[in-house]
Protein backbone atom coordinates (compact mmCIF):
# COMPACT_ATOMS: atom_id res chain seq x y z
CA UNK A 1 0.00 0.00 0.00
CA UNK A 2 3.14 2.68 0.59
CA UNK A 3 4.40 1.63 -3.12
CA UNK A 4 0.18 3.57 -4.19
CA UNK A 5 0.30 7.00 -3.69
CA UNK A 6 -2.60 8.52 -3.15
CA UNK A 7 -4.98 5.67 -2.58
CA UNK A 8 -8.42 7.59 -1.80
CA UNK A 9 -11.05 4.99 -1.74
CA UNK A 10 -13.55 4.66 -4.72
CA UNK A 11 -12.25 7.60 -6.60
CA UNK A 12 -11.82 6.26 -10.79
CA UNK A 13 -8.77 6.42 -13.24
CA UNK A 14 -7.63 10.05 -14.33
CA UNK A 15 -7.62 11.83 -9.72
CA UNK A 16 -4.46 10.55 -9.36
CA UNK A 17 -1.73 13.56 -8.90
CA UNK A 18 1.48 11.14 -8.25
CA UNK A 19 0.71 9.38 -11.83
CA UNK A 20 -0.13 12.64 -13.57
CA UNK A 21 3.72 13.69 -12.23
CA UNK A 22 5.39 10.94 -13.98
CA UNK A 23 3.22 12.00 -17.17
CA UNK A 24 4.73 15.26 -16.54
CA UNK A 25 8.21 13.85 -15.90
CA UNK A 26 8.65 11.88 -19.49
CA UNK A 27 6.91 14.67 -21.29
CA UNK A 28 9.18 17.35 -19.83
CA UNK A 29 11.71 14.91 -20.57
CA UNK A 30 11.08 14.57 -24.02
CA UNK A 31 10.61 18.24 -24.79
CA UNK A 32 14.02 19.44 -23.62
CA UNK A 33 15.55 17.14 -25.67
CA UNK A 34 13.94 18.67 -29.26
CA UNK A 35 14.72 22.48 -27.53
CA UNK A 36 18.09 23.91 -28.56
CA UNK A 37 20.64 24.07 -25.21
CA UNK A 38 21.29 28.01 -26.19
CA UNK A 39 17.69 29.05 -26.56
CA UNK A 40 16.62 30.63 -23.31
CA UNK A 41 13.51 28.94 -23.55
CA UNK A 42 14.77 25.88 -22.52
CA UNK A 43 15.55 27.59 -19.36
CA UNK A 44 11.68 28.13 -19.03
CA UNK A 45 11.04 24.86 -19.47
CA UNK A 46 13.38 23.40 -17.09
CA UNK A 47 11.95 25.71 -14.23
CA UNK A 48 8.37 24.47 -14.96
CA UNK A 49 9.97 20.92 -15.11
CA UNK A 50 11.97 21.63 -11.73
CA UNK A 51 8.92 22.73 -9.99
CA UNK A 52 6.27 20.49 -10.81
CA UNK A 53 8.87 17.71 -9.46
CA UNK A 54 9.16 19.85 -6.25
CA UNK A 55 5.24 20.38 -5.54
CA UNK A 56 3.62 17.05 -6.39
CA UNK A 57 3.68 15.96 -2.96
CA UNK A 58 0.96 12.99 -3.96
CA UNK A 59 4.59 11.03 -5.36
CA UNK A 60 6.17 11.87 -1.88
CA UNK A 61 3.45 9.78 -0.32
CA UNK A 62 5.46 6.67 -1.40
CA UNK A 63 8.66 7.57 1.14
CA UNK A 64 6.38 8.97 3.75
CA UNK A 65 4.59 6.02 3.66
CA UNK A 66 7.59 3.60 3.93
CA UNK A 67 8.96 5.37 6.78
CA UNK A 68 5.51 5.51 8.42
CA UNK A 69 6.25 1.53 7.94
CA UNK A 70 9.54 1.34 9.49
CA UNK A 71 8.37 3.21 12.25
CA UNK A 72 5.15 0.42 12.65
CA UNK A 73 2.40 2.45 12.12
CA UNK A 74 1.11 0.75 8.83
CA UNK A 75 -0.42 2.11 6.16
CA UNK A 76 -2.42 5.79 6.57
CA UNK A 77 -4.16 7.48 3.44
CA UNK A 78 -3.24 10.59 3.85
CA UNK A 79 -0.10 10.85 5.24
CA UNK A 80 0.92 14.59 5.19
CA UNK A 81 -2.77 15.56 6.58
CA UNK A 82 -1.03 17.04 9.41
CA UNK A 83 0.57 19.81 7.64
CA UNK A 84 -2.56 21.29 6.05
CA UNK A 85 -3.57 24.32 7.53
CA UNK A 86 -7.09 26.31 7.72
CA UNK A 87 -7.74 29.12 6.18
CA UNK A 88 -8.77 31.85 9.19
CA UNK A 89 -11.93 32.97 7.27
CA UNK A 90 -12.39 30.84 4.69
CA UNK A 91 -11.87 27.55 6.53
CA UNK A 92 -10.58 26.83 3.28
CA UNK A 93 -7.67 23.95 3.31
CA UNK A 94 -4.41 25.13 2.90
CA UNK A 95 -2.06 22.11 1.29
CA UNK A 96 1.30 22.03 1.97
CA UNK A 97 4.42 23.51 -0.24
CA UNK A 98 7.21 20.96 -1.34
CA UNK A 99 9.05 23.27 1.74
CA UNK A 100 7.06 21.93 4.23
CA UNK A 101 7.11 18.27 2.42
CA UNK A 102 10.70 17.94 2.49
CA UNK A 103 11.13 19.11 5.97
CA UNK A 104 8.55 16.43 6.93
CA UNK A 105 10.33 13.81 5.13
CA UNK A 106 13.94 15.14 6.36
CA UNK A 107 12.51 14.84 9.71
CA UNK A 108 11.33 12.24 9.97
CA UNK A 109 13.65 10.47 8.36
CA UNK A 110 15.85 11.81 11.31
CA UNK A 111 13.94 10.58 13.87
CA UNK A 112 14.19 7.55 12.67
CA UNK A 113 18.19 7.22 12.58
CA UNK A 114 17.89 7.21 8.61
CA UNK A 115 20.76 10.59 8.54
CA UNK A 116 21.92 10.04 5.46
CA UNK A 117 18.34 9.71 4.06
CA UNK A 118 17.37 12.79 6.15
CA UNK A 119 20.46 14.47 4.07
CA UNK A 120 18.89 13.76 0.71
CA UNK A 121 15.98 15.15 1.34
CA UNK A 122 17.33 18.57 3.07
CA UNK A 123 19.19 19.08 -0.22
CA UNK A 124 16.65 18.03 -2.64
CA UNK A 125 15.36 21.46 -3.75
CA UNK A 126 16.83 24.52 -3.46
CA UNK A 127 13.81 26.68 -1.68
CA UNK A 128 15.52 30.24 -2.70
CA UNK A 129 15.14 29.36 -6.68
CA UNK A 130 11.78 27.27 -5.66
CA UNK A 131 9.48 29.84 -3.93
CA UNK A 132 11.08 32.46 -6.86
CA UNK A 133 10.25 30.20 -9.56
CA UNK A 134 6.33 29.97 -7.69
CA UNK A 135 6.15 33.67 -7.65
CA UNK A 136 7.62 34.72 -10.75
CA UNK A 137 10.47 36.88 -8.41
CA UNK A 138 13.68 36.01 -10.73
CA UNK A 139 15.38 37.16 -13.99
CA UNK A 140 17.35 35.48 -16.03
CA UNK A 141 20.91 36.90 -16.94
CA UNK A 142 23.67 36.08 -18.65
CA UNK A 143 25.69 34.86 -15.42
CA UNK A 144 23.01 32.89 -14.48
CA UNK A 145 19.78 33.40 -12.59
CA UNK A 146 18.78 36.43 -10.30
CA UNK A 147 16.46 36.00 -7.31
CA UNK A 148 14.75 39.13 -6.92
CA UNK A 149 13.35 38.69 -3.22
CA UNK A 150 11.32 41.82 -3.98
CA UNK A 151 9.81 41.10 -0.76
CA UNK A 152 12.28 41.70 0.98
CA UNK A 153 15.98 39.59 1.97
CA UNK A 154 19.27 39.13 0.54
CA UNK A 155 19.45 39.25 -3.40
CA UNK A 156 20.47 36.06 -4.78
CA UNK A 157 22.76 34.89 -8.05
CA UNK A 158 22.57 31.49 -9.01
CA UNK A 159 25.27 30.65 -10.99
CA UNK A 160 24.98 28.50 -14.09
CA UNK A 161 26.78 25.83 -12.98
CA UNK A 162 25.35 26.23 -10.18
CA UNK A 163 21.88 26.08 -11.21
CA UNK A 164 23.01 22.53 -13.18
CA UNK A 165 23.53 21.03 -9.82
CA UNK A 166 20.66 21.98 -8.29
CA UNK A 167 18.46 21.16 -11.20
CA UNK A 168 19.83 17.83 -11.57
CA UNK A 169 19.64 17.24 -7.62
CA UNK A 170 15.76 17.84 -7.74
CA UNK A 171 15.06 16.10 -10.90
CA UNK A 172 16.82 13.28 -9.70
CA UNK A 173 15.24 12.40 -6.69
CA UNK A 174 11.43 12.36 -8.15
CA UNK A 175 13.57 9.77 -10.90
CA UNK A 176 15.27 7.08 -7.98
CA UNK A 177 12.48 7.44 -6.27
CA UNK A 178 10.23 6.54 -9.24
CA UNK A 179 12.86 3.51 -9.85
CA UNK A 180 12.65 2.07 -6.78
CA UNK A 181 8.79 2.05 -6.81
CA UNK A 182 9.24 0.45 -10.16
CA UNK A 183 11.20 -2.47 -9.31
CA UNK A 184 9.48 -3.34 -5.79
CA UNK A 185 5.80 -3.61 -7.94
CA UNK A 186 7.42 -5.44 -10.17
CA UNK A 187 8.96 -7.97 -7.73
CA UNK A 188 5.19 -8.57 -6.67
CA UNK A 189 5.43 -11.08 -10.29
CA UNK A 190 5.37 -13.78 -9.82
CA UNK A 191 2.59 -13.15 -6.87
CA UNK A 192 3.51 -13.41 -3.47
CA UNK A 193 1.33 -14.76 -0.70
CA UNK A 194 2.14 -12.86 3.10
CA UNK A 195 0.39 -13.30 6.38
CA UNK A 196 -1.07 -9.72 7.39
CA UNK A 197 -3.67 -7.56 8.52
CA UNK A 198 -5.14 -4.08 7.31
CA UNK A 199 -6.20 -3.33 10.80
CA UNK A 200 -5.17 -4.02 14.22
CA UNK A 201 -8.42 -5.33 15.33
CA UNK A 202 -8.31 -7.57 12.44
CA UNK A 203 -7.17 -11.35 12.98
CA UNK A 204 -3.85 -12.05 10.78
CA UNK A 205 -4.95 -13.15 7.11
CA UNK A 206 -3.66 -14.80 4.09
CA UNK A 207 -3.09 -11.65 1.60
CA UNK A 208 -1.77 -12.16 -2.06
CA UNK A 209 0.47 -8.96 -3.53
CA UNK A 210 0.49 -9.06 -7.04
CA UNK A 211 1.80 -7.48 -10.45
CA UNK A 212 0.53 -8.40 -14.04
CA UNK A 213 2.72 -6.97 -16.44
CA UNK A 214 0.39 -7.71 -19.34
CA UNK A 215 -1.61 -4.82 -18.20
CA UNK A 216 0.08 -3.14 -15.13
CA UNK A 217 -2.07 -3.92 -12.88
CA UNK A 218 -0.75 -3.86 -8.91
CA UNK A 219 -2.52 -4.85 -5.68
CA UNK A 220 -3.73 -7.31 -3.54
CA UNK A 221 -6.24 -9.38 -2.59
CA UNK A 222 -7.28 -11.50 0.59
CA UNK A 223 -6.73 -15.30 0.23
CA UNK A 224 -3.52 -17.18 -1.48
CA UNK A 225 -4.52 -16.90 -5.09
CA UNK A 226 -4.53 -13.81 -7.22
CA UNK A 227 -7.35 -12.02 -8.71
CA UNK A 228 -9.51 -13.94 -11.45
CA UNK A 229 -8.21 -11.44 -14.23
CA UNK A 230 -4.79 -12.72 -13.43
CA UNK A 231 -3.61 -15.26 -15.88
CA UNK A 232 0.19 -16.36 -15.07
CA UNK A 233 0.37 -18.17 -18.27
CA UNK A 234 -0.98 -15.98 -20.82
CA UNK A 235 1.83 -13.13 -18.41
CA UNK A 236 4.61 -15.33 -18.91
CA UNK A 237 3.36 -16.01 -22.58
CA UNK A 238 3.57 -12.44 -23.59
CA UNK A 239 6.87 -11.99 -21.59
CA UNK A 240 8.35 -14.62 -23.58
């Protein structure tokens, strides 16, 4: 359940944030490569790319969740809940920025004993260029970029090569991450049959975890055989 972001009940195909950012990811992806590395456009396009991977906190469910695991409190739907905030008149929901993700992740992490994990995620994203990327409070110049801070604080340059290594470390994180969730749902094929529970007051269960890659499909289902759809020939069929 950690490795499915954003699992919210009866809602159908197409409400799922964490998928639509790995849309996003091969699509930005694929566009930079057709844009010329001296047009300044590309530039655009790799902020837009940088910050999409920084605010789709539905993917960041998947290490929240896991460490929610280590830490044995199981599965929970909606595991940054805690960091929305109210709106004072509106009663609106506020959702959390990829500032306050991180630091959730970072700390726990920390709390945990996972320091070098705790690391990563401190250094993921830059929030300087971030929040002046969300506000449009930057300029681009020919030694690199300028953060404004019109708002007030120190004025910023971000060096070229600088800004390299900061896209990269960003970018890079959403892609291990989405590796790693990769190749655990895949190692649910052939399916695998564990003794578990989904709640505490539940008795402990056979549950089967499975992954069809003739369609995609990941889960699990109570009992020791997969779902009916399932067909391990025809699967190994088409692999072959």
């Amino acid at each position: 359940m950690a490795l499915t972001p954003e699992m919210r009940g009866q809602q159908d195909g197409g409400w799922n944030t964490a998928v639509e950012a790995i849309h996003a990811y091969e699509q930005f992806s694929k566009l930079l490569e057709t844009i010329d590395a001296a047009d300044i456009v590309r530039v655009r396009v790799i902020l837009a790319f940088y910050q999409h991977m920084a605010e789709c906190s539905g993917f960041y469910e998947v290490p929240k969740k896991m460490l929610l695991t280590i830490e044995g409190k199981g599965n929970n739907i909606t595991p940054f809940h805690k960091l929305v905030r109210r709106h004072r008149k509106t009663g609106q929901a506020i959702a959390p920025n990829a500032n306050a993700i991180m630091k959730d992740l970072m700390g726990h992490s920390y709390a945990l004993g996972l320091r070098e994990l705790s690391e990563v995620f401190e250094e993921a994203f830059d929030w300087d260029m971030r929040n002046a990327i969300a506000h449009a409070d930057y300029m681009l110049a020919s030694e690199g970029m300028r953060l404004r801070k019109r708002n007030g604080g120190q004025v910023r340059v971000i060096q070229w090569e600088e800004f390299d290594a900061l896209i990269s470390r960003g970018v890079n994180l959403f892609s291990f991450i989405r590796q790693i969730i990769e190749e655990y749902v895949k190692s649910y094929h052939p399916p695998k049959t564990v003794k578990s529970r989904l709640d505490g007051r539940e008795p402990i269960a056979d549950y089967t975890l499975y992954y069809d890659p003739s369609n995609g499909a990941f889960g699990f289902i109570s009992g020791k055989e997969p779902p009916k759809g399932y067909n391990k020939d025809a699967v190994e069929a088409k692999q072959q």
